[in-house]
Protein backbone atom coordinates (compact mmCIF):
# COMPACT_ATOMS: atom_id res chain seq x y z
CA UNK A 1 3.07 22.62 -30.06
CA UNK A 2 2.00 19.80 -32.54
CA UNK A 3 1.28 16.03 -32.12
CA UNK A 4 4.27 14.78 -33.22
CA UNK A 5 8.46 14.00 -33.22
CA UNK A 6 10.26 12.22 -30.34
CA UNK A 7 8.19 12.39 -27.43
CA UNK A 8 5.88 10.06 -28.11
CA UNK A 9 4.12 8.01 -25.46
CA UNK A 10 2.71 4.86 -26.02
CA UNK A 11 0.02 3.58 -23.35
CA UNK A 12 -1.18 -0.38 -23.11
CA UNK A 13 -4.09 -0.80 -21.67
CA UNK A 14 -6.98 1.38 -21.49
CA UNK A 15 -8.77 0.22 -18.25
CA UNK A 16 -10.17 2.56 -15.45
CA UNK A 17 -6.72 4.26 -15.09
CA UNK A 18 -5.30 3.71 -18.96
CA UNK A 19 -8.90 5.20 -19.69
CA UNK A 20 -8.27 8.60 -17.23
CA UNK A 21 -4.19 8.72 -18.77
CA UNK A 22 -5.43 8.86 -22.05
CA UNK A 23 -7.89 11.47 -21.66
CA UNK A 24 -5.40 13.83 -19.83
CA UNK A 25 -2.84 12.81 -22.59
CA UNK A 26 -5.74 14.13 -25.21
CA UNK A 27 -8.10 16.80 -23.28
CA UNK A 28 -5.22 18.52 -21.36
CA UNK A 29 -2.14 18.17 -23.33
CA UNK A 30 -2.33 21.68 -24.99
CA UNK A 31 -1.84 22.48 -21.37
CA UNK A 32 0.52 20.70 -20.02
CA UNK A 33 3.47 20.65 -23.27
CA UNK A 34 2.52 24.72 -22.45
CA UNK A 35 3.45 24.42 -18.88
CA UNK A 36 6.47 21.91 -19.38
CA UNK A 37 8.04 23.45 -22.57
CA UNK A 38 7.69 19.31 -23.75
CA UNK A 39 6.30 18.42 -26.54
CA UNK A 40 5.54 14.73 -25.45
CA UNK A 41 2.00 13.20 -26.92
CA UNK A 42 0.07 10.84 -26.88
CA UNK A 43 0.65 8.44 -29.84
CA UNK A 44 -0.26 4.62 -29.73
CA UNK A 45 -3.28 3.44 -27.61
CA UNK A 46 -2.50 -0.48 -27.31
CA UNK A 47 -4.95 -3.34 -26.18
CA UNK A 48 -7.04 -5.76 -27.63
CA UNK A 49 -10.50 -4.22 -26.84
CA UNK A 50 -11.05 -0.31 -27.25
CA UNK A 51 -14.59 -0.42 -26.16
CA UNK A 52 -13.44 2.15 -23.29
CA UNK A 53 -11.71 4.35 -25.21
CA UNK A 54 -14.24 5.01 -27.45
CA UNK A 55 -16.76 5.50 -24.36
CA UNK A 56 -14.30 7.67 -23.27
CA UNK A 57 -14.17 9.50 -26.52
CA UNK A 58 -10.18 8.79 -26.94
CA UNK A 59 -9.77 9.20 -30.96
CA UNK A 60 -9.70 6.29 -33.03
CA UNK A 61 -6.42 6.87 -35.04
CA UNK A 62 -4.59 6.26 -31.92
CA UNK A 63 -5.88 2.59 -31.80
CA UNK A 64 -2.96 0.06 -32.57
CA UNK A 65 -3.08 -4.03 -31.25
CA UNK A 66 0.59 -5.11 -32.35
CA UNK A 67 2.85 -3.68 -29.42
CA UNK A 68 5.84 -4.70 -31.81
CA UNK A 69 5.10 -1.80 -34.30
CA UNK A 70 4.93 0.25 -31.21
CA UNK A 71 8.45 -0.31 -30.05
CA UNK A 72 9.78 -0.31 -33.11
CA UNK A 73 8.88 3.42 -34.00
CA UNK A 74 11.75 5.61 -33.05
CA UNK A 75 9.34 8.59 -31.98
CA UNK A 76 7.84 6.49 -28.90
CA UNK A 77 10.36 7.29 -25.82
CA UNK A 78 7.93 5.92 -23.45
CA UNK A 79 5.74 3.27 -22.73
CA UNK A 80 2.93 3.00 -20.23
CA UNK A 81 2.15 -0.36 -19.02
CA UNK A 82 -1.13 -0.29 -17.18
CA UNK A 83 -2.75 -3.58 -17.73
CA UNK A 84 -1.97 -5.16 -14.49
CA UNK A 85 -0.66 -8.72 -13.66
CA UNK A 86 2.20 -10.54 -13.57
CA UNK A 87 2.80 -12.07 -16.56
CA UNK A 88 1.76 -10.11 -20.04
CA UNK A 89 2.61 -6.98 -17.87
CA UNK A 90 6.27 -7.97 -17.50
CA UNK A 91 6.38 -9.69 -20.89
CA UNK A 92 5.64 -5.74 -22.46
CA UNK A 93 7.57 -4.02 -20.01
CA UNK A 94 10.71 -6.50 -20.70
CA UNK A 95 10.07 -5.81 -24.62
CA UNK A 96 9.88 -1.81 -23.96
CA UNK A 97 12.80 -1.65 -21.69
CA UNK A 98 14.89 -4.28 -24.59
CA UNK A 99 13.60 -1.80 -27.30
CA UNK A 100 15.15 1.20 -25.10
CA UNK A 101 11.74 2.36 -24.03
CA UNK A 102 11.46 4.20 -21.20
CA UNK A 103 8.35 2.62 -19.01
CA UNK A 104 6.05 4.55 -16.79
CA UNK A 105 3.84 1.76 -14.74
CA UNK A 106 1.32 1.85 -11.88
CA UNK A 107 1.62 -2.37 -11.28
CA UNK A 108 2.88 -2.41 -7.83
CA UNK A 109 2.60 -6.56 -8.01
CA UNK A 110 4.58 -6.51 -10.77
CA UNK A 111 7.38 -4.32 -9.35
CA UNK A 112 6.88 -6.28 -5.66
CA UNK A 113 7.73 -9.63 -7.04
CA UNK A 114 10.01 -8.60 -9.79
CA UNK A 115 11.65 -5.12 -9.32
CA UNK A 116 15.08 -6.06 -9.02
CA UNK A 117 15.16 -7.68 -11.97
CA UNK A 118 13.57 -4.95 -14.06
CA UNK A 119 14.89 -2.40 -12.92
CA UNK A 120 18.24 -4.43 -13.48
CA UNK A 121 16.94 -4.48 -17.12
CA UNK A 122 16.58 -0.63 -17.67
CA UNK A 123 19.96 -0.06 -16.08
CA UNK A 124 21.17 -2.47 -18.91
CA UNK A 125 19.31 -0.46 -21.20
CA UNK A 126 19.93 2.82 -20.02
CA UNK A 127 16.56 4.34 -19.59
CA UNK A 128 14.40 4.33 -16.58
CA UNK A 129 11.30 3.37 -14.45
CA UNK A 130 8.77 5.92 -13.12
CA UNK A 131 6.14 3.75 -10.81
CA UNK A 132 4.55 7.07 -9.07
CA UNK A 133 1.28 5.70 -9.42
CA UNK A 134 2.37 1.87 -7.99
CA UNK A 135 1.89 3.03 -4.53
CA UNK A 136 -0.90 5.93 -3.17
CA UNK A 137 -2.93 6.72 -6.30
CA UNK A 138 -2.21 10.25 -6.81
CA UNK A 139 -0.22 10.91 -3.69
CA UNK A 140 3.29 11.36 -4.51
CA UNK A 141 4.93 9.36 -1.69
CA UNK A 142 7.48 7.91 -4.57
CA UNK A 143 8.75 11.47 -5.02
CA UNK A 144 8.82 11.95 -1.62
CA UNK A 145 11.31 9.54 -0.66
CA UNK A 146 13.26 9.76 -3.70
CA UNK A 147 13.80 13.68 -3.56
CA UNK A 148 12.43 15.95 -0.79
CA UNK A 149 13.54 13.29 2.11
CA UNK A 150 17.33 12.55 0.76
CA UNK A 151 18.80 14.58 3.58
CA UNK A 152 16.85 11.96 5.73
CA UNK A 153 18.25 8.53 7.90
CA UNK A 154 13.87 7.21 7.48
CA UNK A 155 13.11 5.69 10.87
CA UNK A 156 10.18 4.54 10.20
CA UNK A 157 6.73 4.70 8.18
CA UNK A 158 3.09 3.73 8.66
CA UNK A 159 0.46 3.98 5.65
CA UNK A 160 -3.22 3.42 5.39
CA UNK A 161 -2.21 2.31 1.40
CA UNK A 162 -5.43 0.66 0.51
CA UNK A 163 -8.32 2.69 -0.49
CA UNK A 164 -11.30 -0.20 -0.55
CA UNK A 165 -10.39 -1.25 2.93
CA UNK A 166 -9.85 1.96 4.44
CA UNK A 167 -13.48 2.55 3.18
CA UNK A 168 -14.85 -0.67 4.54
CA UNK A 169 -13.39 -0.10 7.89
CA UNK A 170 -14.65 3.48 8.24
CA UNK A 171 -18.22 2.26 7.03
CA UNK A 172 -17.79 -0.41 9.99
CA UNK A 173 -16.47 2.23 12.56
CA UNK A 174 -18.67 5.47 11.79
CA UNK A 175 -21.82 3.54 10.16
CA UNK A 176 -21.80 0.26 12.59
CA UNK A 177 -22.14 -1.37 9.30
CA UNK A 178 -20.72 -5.35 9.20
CA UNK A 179 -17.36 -6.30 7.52
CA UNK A 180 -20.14 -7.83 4.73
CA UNK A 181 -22.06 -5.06 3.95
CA UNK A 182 -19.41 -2.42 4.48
CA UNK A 183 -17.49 -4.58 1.53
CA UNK A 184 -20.96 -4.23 -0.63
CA UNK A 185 -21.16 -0.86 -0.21
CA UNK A 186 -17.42 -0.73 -1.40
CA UNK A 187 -18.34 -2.43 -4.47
CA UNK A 188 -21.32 -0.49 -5.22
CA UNK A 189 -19.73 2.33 -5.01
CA UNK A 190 -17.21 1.49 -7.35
CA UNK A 191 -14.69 1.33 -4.66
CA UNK A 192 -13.61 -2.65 -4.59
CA UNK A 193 -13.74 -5.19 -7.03
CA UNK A 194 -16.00 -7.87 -7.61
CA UNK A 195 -13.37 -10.15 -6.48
CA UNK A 196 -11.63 -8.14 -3.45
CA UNK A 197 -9.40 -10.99 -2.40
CA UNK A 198 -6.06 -8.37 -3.07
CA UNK A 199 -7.38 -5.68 -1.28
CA UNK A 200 -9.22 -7.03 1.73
CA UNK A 201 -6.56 -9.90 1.92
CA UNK A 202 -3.57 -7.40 2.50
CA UNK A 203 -1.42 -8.71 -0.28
CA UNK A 204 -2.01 -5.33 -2.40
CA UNK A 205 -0.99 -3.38 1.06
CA UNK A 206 2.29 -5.69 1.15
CA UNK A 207 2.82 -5.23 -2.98
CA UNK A 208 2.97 -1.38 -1.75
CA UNK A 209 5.13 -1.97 1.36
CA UNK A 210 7.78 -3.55 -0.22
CA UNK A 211 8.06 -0.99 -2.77
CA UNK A 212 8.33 2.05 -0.71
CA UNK A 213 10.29 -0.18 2.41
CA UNK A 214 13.08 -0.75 -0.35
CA UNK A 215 13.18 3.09 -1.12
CA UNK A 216 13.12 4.53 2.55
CA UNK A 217 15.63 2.03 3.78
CA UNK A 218 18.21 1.66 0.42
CA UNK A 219 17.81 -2.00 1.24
CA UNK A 220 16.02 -5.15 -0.58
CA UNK A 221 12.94 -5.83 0.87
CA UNK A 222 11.33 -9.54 0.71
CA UNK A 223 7.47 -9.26 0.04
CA UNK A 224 7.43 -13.43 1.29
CA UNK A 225 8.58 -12.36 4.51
CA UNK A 226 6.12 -9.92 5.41
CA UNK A 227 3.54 -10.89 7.71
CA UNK A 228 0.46 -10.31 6.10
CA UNK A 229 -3.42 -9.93 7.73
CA UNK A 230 -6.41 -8.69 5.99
CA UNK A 231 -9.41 -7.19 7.17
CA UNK A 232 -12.15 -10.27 5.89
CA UNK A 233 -11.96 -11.75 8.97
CA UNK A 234 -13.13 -9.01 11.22
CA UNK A 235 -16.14 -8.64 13.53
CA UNK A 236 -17.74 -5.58 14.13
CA UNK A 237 -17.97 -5.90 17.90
CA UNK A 238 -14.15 -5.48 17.65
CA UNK A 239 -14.12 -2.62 16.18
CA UNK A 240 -17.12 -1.18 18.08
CA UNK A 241 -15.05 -2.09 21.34
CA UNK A 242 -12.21 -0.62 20.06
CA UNK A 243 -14.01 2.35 19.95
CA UNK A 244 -15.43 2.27 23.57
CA UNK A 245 -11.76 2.23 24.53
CA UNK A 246 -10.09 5.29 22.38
CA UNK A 247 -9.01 3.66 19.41
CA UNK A 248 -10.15 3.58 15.25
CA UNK A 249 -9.27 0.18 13.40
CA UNK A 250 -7.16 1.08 10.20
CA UNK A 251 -5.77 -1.68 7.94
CA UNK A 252 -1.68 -0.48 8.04
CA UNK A 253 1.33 -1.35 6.25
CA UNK A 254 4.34 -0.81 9.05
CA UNK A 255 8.12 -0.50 8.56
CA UNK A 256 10.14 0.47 11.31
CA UNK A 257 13.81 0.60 11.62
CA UNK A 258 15.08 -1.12 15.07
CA UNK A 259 18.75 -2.20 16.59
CA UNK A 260 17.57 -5.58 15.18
CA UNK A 261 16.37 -5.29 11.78
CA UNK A 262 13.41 -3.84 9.93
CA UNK A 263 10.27 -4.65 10.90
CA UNK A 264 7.82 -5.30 8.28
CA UNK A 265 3.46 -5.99 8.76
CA UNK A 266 0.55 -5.69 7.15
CA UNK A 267 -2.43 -5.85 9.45
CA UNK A 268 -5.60 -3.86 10.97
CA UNK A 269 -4.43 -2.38 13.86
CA UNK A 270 -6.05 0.31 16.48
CA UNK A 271 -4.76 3.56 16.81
CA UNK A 272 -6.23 6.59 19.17
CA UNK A 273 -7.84 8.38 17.77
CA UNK A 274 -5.74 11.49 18.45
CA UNK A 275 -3.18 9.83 15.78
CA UNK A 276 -2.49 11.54 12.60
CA UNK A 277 -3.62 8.34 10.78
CA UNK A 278 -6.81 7.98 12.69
CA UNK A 279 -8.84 11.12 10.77
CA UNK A 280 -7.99 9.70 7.24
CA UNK A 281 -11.52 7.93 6.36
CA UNK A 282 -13.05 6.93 3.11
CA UNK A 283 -11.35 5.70 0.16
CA UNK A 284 -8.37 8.64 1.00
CA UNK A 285 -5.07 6.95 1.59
CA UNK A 286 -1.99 8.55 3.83
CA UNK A 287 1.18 7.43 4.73
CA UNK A 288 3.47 9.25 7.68
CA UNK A 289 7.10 9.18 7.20
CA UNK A 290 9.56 10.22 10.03
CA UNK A 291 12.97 10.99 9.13
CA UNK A 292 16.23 11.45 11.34
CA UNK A 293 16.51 15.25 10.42
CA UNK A 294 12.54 16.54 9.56
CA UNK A 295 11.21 14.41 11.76
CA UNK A 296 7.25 13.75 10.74
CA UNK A 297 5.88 14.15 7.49
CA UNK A 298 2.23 13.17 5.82
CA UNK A 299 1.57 13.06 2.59
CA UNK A 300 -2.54 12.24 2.24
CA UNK A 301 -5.14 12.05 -1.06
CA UNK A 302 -7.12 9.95 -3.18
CA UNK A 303 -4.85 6.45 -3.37
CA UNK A 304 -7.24 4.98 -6.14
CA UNK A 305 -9.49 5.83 -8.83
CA UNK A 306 -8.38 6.88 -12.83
CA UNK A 307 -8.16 10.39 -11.83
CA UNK A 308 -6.11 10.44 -8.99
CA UNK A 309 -3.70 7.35 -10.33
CA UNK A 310 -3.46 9.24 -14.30
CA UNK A 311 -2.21 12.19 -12.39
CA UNK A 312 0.36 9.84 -11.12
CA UNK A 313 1.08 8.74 -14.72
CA UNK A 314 1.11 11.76 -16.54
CA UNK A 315 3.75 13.27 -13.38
CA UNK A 316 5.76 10.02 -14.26
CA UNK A 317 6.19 10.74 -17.98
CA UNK A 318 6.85 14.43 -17.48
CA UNK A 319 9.43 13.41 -14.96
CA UNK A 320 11.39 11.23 -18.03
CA UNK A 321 10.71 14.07 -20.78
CA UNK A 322 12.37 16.57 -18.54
CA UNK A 323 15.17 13.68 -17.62
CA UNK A 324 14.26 13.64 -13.98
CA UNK A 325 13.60 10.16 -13.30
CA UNK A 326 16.65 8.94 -15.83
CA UNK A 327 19.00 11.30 -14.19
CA UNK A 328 17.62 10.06 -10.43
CA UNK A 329 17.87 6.35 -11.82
CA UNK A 330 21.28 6.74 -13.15
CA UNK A 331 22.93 8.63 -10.07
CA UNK A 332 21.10 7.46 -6.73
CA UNK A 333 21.73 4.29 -5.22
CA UNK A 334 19.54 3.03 -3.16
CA UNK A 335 17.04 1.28 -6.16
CA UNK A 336 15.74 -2.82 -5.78
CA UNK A 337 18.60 -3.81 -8.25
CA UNK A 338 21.79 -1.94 -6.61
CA UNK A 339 21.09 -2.74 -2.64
CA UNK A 340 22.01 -5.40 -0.38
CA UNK A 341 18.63 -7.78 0.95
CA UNK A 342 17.43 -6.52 3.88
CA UNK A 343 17.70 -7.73 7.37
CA UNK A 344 14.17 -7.88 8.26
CA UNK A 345 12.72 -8.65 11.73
CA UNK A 346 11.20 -12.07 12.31
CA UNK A 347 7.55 -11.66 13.00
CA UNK A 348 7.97 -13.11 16.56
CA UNK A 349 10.57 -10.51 16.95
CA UNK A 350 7.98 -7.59 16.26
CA UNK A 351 6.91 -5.73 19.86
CA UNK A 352 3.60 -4.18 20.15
CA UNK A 353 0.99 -3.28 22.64
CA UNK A 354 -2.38 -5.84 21.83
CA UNK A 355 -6.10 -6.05 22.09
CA UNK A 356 -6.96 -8.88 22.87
CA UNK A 357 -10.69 -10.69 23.36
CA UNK A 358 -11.35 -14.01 24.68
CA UNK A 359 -14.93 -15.67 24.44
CA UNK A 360 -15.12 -16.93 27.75
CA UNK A 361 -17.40 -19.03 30.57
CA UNK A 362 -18.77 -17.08 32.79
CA UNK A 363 -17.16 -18.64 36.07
CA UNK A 364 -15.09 -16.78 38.72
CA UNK A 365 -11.45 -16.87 38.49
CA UNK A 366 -11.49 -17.12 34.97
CA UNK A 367 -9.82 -13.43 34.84
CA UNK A 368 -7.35 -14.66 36.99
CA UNK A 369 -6.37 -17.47 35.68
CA UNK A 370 -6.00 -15.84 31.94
CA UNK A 371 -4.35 -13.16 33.44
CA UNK A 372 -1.77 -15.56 35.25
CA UNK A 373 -0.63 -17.12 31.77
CA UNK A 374 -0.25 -13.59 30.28
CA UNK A 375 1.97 -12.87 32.88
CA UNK A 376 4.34 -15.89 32.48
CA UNK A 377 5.13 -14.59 29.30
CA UNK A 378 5.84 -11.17 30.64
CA UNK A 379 2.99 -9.70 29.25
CA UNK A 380 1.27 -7.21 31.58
CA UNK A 381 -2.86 -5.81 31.34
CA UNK A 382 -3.55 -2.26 30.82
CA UNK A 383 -6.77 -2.19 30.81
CA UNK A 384 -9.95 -4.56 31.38
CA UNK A 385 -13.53 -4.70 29.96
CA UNK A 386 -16.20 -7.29 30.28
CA UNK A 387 -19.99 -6.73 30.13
CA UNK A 388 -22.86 -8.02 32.01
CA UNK A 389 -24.26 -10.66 29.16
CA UNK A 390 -27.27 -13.08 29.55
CA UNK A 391 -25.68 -15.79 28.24
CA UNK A 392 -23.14 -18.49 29.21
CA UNK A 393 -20.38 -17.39 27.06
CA UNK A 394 -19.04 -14.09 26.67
CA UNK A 395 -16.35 -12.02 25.59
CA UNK A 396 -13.49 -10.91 27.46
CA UNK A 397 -11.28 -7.97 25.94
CA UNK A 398 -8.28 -6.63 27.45
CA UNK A 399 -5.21 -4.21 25.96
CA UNK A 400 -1.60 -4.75 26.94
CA UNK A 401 1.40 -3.06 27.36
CA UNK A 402 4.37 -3.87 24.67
CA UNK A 403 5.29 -7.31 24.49
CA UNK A 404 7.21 -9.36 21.40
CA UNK A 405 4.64 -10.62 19.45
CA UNK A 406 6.38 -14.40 19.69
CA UNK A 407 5.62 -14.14 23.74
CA UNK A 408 2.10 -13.26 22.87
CA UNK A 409 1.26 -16.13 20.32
CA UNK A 410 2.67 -18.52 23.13
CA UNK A 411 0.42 -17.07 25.93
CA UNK A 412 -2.21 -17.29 23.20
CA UNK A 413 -1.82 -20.40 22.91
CA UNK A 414 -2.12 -21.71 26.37
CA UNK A 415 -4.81 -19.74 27.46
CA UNK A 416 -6.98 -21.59 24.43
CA UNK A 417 -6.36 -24.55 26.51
CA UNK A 418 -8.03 -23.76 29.14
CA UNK A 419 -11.53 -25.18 29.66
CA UNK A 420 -13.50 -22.03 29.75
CA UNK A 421 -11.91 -20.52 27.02
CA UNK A 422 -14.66 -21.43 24.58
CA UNK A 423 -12.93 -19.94 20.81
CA UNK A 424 -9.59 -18.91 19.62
CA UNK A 425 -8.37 -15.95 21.24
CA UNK A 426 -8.66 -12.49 19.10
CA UNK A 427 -5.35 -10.34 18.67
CA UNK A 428 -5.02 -7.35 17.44
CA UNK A 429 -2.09 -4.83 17.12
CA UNK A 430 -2.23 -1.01 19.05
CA UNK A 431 0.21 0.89 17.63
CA UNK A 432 1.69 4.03 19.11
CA UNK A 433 2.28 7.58 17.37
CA UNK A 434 5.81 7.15 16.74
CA UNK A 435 8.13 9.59 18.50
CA UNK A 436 9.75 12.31 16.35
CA UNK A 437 13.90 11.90 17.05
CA UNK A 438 15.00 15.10 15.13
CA UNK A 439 18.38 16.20 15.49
């Protein structure tokens, strides 16, 4: 098959993962129009600096900086956006979509904050969205809800979503390294940014969330209303302790359907380490999905990286050359721009079991009397560790069974009153392998 007619694919931006499409689009494409029967191609590289592409050896007649000559050619059916953002990013997808563009895009912030509205847009238009690559890298979680889980009522879903903090907290758990030079190491190795803020913040995790809560549930999910914790403020004797007691920290994004609403969080939690979730280290990413009828699914692999994401892509622009995705857009109803807002759980509404550490003077009854206050919020111990320490203040960790997180905070927040309690107490969530109901 030749380079040329009506599939052609136009990609803006040639980054890390524009770089990886376009050299699949160029070094494999023999290949792939051979194993589709396709003959889509790679025609337009946009952006405004191509010194990647030519380090990446993507030819130079492919080169083009005005996007509006790009849309205007009648043999481009799809556009790539892959530059990232908020704000040029929607400005070229808006144009594409307008210009009756299809628009394959890995910008989960974009499609977070603005999804309804875009996708809205291509409905209008009548072509499509194919965001694969918006939510685990190369694992095709997207797909997964959208096609091989239809038969499924989700109940709920727990991923490990962000590849830079899943690495930082397994160099803190299996390396004993701090949350400082685990995030060096991260960076070094290619793995986080020089400005991490997204990743280790949780907001990136949340971006994801709402994106694949809105496609399990067939309801509108608000990314403002989910809580949101990172991992920068962690201390490695937490997750060290942790580990004396059964559990691994992961950083999770959690949606659970209850009798009150979804529940919605981003935050490290601790899960024993006989959980599914607790054996995904490095930079891999995983997300566990249990439906009404199949029960518990996992779908794990590389969630970052130009490989992994351009394998994303290039899936996402077969899918609209074979009319997959516009046939799946067109007929299912459960996308951003056709369902109702969702009901979701107020955080102090969310039940959990907790870790929980106190820095604490060493004077009798102290136990007690923290103990006591638990207790008036209904909140009872399950377990209790303290340490012989030479010095005057030290730290108190115990684990509870499930309490609503509002009846926590308030217990919290009386025991910091008390004199011995020397620092704001330390929460964290435990959460449970989630029991399979299949029918």
């Amino acid at each position: 098959m030749v380079n040329e007619g009506k599939f052609g694919v136009a990609l803006v931006g040639c980054g890390i993962v524009g770089g990886g499409t376009a050299r699949v689009l160029t070094e494999d494409i023999e290949y792939l129009q051979k194993r589709t029967g396709i003959p889509f191609y790679l025609k337009y590289v946009v952006d405004k600096n191509f010194d990647n592409a030519r380090s990446i050896g993507i030819p130079e007649d492919l080169y083009e900086e005005d996007f509006n000559k790009v849309i205007a050619d009648p043999d481009v059916f799809l556009v790539v956006e892959l530059i990232g953002g908020l704000t040029v990013a929607k400005k070229i997808m808006t144009k594409a979509l307008e210009a009756g563009k299809h628009v394959v895009t890995a910008n989960k912030a974009l499609l977070a904050h603005y999804g309804p509205e875009l996708f809205a847009l291509a409905r209008q238009e009548k072509v499509s969205i194919g965001f694969e690559a918006s939510c685990g890298g190369g694992i095709p979680i997207v797909k997964a809800l959208t096609d091989g889980l239809l038969a499924n009522r989700i109940e709920a879903m727990f991923g490990i979503v962000n590849g830079t903090c899943n690495h930082i907290l397994t160099e803190m758990s299996e390396k004993g390294q701090s949350y400082k030079s685990a995030l060096q190491s991260a960076q070094k190795a290619g793995l986080a940014e020089a400005d991490p803020t997204l990743d280790v913040t949780g907001m990136d995790s949340a971006h994801k969330l709402t994106i694949l809560g809105s496609l399990a549930f067939g309801e509108r999910v608000n990314l403002d209303t989910i809580p949101v914790q990172g991992i920068d403020t962690l201390d490695l004797y937490d997750v060290e302790t942790g580990k004396e007691l059964g559990y691994i920290m992961k950083l999770l994004a959690v949606a659970r359907k209850t009798d009150k609403g979804l529940a919605f969080s981003v935050s490290p939690c601790f899960l024993h380490t006989s959980h599914p979730l607790a054996r995904v280290s490095g930079a891999f990413n995983a997300v566990s999905v249990y439906g009404h009828a199949v029960g518990h699914t996992m779908y794990m692999g590389r969630g970052a990286g130009s490989s992994p994401t351009a394998s994303a892509v290039v899936a996402d622009i077969i899918a609209t050359a074979l009319e997959i995705t516009p046939k799946a857009f067109e007929t299912l109803n459960f996308w951003p721009d056709q369902t109702e807002e969702a009901r979701q759980l107020p955080p102090a509404d969310i039940s959990s079991r907790y870790y929980l550490r106190f820095m604490v003077k060493d004077r009798s009854g102290t136990v007690a009397r923290i103990s006591s206050l638990l207790s008036e919020y209904n909140i009872s111990i399950t377990a209790l560790l303290q340490r012989e320490e030479t010095s005057e203040t030290i730290p108190l960790v115990m684990t509870t069974h499930e309490a609503r997180e509002g009846d926590m905070l308030k217990a919290l927040a009386a025991i910091e009153k008390l004199e011995e309690v020397m620092e704001t107490p330390f929460m964290i969530r435990i959460i449970e392998e989630h029991p399979e109901q299949v029918i």
